[in-house]
Protein backbone atom coordinates (compact mmCIF):
# COMPACT_ATOMS: atom_id res chain seq x y z
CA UNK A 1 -0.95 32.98 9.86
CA UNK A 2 -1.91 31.73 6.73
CA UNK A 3 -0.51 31.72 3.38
CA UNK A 4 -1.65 31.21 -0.63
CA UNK A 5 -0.02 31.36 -3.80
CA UNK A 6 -1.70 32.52 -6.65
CA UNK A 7 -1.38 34.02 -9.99
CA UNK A 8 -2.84 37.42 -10.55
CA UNK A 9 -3.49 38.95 -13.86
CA UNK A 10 -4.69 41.83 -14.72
CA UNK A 11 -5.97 44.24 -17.76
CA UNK A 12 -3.29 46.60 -19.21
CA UNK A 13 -5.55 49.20 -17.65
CA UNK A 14 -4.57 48.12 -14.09
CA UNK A 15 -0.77 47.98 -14.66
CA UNK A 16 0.18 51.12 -13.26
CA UNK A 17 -2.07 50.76 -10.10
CA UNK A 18 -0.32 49.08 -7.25
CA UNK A 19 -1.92 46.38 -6.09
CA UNK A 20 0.71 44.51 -4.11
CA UNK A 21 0.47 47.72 -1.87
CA UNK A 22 -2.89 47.86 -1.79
CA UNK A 23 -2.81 44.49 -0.28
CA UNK A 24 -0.72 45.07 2.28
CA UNK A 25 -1.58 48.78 3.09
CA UNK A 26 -5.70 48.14 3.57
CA UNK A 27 -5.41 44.65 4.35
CA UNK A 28 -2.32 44.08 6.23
CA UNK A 29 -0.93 41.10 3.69
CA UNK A 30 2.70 40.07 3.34
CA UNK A 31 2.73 40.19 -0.33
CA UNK A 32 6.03 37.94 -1.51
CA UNK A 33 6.31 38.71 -5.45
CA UNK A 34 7.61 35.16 -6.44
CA UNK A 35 7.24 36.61 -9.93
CA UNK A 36 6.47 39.13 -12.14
CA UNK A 37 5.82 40.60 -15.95
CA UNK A 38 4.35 44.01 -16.04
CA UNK A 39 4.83 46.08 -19.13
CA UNK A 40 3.32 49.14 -20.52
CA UNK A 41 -0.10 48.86 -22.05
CA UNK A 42 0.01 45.08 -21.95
CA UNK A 43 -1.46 42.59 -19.96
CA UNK A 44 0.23 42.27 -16.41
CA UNK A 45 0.57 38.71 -14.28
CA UNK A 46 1.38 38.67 -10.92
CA UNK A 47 2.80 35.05 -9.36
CA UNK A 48 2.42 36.08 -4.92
CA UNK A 49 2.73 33.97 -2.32
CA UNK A 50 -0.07 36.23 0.28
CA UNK A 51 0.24 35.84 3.86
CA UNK A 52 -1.89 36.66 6.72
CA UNK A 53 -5.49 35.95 8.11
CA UNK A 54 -7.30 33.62 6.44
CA UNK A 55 -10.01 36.62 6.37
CA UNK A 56 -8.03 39.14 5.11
CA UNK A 57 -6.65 36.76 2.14
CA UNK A 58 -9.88 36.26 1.30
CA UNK A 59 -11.06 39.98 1.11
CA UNK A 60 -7.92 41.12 -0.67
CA UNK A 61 -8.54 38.88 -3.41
CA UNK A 62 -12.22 39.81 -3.55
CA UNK A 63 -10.86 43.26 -3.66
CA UNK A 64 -8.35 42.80 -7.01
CA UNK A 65 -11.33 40.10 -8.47
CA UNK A 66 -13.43 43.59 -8.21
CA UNK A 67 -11.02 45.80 -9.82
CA UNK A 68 -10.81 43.51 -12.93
CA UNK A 69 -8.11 41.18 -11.54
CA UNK A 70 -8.07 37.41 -12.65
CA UNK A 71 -7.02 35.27 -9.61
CA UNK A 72 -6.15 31.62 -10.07
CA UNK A 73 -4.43 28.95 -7.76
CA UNK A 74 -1.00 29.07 -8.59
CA UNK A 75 -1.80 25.22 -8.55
CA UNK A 76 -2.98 25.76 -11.86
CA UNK A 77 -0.62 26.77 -14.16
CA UNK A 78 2.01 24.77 -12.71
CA UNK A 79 1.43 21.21 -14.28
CA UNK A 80 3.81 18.21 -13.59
CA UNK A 81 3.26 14.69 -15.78
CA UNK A 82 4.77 11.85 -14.19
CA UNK A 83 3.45 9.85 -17.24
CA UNK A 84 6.45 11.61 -19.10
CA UNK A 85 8.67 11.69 -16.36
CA UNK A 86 11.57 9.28 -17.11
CA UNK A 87 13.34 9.67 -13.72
CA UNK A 88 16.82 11.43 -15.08
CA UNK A 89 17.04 13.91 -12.33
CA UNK A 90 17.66 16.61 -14.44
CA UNK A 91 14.72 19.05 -13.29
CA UNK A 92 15.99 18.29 -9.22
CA UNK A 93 19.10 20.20 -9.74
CA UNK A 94 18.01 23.55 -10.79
CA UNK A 95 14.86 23.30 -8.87
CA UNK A 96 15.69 26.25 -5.68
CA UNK A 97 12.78 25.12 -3.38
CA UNK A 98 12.92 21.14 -3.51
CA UNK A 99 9.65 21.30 -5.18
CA UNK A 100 11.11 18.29 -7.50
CA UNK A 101 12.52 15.59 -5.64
CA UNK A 102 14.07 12.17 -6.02
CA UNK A 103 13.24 9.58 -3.80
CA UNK A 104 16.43 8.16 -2.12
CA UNK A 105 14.74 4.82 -1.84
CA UNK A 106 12.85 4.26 -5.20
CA UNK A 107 14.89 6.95 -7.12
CA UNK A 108 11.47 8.14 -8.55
CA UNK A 109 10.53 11.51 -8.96
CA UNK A 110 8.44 13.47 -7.08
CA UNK A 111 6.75 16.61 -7.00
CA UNK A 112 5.44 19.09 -3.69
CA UNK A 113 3.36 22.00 -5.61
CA UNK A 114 3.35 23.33 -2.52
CA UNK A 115 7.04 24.06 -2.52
CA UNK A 116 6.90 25.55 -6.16
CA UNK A 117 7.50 29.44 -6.73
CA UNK A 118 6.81 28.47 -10.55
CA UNK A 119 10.35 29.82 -11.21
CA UNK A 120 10.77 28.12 -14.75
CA UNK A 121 13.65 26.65 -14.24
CA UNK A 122 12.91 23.31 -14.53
CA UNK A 123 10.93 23.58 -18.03
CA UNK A 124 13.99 23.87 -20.01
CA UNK A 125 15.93 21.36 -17.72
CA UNK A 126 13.67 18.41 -18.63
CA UNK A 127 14.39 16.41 -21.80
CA UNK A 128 11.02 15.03 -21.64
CA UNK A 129 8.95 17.61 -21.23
CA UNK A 130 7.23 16.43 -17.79
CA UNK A 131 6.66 20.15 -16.05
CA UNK A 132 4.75 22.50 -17.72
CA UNK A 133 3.84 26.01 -16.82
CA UNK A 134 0.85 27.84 -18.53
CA UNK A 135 0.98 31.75 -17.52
């Protein structure tokens, strides 16, 4: 089984259609909602972790692309400088995955996008401004 996170957004038009179920129903996806803003006549945005067939990931995201959908890498919007970084710790405490680490031998920083959820919770816990998220 496979699994991708990505950030789906879609036209206010689209809002009240469920597409998580769609997913799952015709293409037999575990759809985890990691998270979500959906509001009435405004633009919706989806962050999903989609697991499955490689196959089937692939054709449910052609199918939302076709309905209007914007898919993007969750990747993406989730942007961490280590230019910035200063090494206080700060963002490792409130992080829930481990997606921000410290190394116990260098005490550096460190960063797994492939454990992030793209919670927020580190944005406001860094003083330097070192993780960024775009959606």
């Amino acid at each position: 089984m496979a699994a991708r996170k990505c950030v789906l957004k879609f036209p206010a038009r689209l809002v009240d259609r469920p597409i998580a179920s769609e997913l799952v129903s015709e293409y037999g996806l575990v759809v985890n909602i990691l998270r979500a803003r959906v509001e009435p006549d405004e633009e919706g945005m989806l962050v999903v972790e989609l697991a499955g067939d490689p196959g089937e990931i692939d054709a449910g995201l052609a199918h939302v692309k076709r309905l209007g959908v914007t898919v993007e890498p969750l990747s993406k919007d989730v942007a961490w400088r280590r230019e910035l970084c200063n090494d206080c710790t700060a963002c490792r405490n409130v992080c829930p995955t481990g997606a921000l680490s410290i190394s116990e031998e260098t005490f550096e920083a460190g960063f797994d996008a492939g454990k992030c959820i793209a919670c927020g919770s580190c944005t406001p816990a860094c003083p330097y401004g070192a993780v960024e998220i775009t959606f």
